[in-house]
C-alpha atoms as a PDB file:
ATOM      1  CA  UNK A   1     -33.113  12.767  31.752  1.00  0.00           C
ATOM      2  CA  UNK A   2     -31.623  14.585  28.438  1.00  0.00           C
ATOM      3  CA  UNK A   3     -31.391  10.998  26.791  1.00  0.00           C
ATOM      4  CA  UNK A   4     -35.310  10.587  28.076  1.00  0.00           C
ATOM      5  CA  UNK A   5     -36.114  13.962  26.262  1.00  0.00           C
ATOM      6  CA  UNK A   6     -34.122  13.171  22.992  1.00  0.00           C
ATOM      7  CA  UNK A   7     -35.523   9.610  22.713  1.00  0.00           C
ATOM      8  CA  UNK A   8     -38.928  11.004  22.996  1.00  0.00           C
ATOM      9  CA  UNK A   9     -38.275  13.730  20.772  1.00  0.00           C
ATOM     10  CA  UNK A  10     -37.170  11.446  17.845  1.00  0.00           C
ATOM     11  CA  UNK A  11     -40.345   9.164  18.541  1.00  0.00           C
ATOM     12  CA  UNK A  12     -42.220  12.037  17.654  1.00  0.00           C
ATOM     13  CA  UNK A  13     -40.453  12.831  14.492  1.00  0.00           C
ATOM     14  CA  UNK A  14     -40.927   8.916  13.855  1.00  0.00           C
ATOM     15  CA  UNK A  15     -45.055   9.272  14.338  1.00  0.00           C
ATOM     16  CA  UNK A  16     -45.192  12.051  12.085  1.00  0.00           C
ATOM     17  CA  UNK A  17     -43.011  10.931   9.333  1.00  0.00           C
ATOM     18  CA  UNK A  18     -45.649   7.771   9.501  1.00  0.00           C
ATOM     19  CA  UNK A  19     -48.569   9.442   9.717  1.00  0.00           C
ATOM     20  CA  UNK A  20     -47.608  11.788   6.926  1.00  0.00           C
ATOM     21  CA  UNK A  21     -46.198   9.695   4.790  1.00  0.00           C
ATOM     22  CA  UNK A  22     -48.007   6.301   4.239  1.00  0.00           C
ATOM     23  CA  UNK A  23     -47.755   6.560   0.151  1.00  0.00           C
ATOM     24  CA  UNK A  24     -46.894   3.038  -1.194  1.00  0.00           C
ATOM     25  CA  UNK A  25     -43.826   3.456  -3.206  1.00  0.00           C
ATOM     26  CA  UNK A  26     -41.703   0.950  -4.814  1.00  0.00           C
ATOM     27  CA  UNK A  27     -38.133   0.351  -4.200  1.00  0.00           C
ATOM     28  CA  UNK A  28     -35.782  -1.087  -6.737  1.00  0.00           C
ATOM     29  CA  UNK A  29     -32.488  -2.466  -5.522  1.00  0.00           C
ATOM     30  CA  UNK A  30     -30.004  -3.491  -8.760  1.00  0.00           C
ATOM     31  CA  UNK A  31     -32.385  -5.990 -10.115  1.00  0.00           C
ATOM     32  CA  UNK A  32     -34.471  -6.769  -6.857  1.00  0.00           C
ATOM     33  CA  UNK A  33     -38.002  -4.968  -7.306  1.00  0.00           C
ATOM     34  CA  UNK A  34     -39.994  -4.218  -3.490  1.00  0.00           C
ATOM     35  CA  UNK A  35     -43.645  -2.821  -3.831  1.00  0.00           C
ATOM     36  CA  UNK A  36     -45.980  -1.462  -1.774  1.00  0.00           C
ATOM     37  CA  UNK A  37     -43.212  -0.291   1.071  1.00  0.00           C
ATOM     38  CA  UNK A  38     -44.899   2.922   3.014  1.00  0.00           C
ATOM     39  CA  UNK A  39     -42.482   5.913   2.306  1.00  0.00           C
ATOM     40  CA  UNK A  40     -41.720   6.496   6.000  1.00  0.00           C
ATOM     41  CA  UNK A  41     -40.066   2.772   5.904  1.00  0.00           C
ATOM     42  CA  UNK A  42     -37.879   3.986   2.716  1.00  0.00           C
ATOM     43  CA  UNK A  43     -37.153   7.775   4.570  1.00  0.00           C
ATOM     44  CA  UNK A  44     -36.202   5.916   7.933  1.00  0.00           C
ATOM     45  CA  UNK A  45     -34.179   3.267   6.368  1.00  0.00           C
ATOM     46  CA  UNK A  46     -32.199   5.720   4.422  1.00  0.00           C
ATOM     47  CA  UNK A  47     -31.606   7.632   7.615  1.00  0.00           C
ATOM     48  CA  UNK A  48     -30.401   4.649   9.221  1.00  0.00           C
ATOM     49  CA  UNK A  49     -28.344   3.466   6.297  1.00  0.00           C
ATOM     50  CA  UNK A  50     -27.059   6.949   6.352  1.00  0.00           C
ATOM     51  CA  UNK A  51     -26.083   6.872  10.473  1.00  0.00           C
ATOM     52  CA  UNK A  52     -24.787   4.009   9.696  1.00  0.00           C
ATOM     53  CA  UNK A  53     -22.218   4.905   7.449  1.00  0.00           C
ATOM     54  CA  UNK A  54     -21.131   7.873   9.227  1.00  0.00           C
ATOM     55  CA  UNK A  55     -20.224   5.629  12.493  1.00  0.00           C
ATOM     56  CA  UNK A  56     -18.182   3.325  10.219  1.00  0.00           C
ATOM     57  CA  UNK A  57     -16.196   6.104   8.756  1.00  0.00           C
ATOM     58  CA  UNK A  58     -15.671   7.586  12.421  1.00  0.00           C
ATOM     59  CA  UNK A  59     -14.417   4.479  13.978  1.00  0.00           C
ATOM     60  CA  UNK A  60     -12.252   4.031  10.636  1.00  0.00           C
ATOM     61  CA  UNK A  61     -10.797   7.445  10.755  1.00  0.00           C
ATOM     62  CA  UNK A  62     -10.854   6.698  15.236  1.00  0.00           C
ATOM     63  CA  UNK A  63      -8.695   4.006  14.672  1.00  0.00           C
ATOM     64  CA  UNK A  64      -6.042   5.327  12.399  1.00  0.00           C
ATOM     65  CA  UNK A  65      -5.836   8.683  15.009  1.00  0.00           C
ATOM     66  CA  UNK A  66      -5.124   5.684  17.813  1.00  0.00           C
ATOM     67  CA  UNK A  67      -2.282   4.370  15.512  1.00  0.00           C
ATOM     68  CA  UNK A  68      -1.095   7.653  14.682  1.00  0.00           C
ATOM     69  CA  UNK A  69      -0.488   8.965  18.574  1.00  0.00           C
ATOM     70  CA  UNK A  70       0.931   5.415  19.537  1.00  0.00           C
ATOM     71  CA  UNK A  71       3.319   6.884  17.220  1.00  0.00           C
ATOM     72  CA  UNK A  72       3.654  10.003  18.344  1.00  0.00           C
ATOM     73  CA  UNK A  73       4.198   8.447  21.918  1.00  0.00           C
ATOM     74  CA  UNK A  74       6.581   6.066  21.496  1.00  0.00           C
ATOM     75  CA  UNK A  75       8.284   8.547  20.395  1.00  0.00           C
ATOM     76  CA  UNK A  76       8.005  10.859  22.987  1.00  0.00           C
ATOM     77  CA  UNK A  77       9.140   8.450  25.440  1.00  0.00           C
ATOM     78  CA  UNK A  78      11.946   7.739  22.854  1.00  0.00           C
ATOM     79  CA  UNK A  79      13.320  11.255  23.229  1.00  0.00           C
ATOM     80  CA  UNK A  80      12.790  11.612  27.280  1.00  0.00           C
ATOM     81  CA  UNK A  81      14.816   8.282  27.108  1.00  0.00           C
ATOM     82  CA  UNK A  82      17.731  10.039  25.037  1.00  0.00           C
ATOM     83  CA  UNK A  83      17.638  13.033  26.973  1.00  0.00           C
ATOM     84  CA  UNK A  84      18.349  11.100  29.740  1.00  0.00           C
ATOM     85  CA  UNK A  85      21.791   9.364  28.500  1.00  0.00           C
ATOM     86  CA  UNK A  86      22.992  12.437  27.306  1.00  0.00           C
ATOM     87  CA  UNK A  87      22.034  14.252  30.835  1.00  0.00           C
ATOM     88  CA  UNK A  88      24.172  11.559  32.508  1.00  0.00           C
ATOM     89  CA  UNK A  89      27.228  11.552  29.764  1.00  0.00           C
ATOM     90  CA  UNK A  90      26.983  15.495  30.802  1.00  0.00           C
ATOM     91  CA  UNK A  91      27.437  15.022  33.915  1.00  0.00           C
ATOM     92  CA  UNK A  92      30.216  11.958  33.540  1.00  0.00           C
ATOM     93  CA  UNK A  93      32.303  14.855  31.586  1.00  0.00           C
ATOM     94  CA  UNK A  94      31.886  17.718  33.853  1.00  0.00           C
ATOM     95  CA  UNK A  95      33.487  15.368  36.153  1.00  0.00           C
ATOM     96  CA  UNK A  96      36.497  14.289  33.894  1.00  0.00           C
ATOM     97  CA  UNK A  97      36.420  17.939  33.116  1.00  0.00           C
ATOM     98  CA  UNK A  98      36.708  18.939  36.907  1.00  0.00           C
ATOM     99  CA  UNK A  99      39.022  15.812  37.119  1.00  0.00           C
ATOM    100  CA  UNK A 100      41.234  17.363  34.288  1.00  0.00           C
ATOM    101  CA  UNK A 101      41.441  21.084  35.896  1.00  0.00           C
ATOM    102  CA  UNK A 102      42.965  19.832  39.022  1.00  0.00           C
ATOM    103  CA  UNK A 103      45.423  17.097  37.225  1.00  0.00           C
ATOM    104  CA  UNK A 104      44.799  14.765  40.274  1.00  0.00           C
ATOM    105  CA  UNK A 105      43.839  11.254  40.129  1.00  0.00           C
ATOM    106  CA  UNK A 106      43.291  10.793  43.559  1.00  0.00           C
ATOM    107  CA  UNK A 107      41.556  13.865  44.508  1.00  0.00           C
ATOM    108  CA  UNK A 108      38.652  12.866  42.333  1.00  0.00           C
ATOM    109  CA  UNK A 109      35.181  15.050  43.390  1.00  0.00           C
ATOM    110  CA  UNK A 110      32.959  12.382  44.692  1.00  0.00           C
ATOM    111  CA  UNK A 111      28.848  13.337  43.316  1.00  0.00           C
ATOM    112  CA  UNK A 112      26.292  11.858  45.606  1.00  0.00           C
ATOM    113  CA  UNK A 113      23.398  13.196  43.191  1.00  0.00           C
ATOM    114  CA  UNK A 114      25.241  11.737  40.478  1.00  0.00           C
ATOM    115  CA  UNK A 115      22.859  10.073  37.844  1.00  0.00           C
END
């Protein structure tokens, strides 16, 4: 319904931009020469051209962000993976440790929640 609403809205703006501005003007492009263009073609366009351009630098500056937290991810994932190891080569020496404190090889504490 909104997009209903906003398409009719710029329509309108569309209708009265022709209907108040119908001057011919010319246009001059480097060394191309139009004549005769209604103004509301030349306003429109430059809108246009100007939408244009602003999408282009989004997705450009869209697309570097997307590189950027691939980055930042891999990363992330990097460090959960190192906190890992060192989680289990904590655990490996608390058990040497415990291993050490009671100086018995054959008494050695047996971890069933051992990573």
């Amino acid at each position: 319904m909104i997009t209903l609403i906003l398409i009719l809205l710029v329509g309108g703006i569309f209708v009265y931009l022709a209907q108040n501005n119908l001057a011919p003007v010319t246009l001059r492009l480097s060394s191309t020469v139009i004549t005769n263009i209604p103004l509301f073609y030349v306003i429109i366009g430059s809108l246009l051209t100007g939408l244009i351009l602003a999408y282009l630098i989004h997705l450009v500056n869209a697309i570097f962000v997307a590189f950027s937290m691939h980055g930042k991810d891999t990363k992330i994932k990097k460090g959960k993976s190192e906190i890992v190891n060192l989680t289990k080569r904590i655990h490996q020496l608390e058990l040497e440790n415990e291993r050490l404190k009671n100086n018995s090889a054959e008494d050695e504490p047996q971890d069933t929640n051992a990573l």
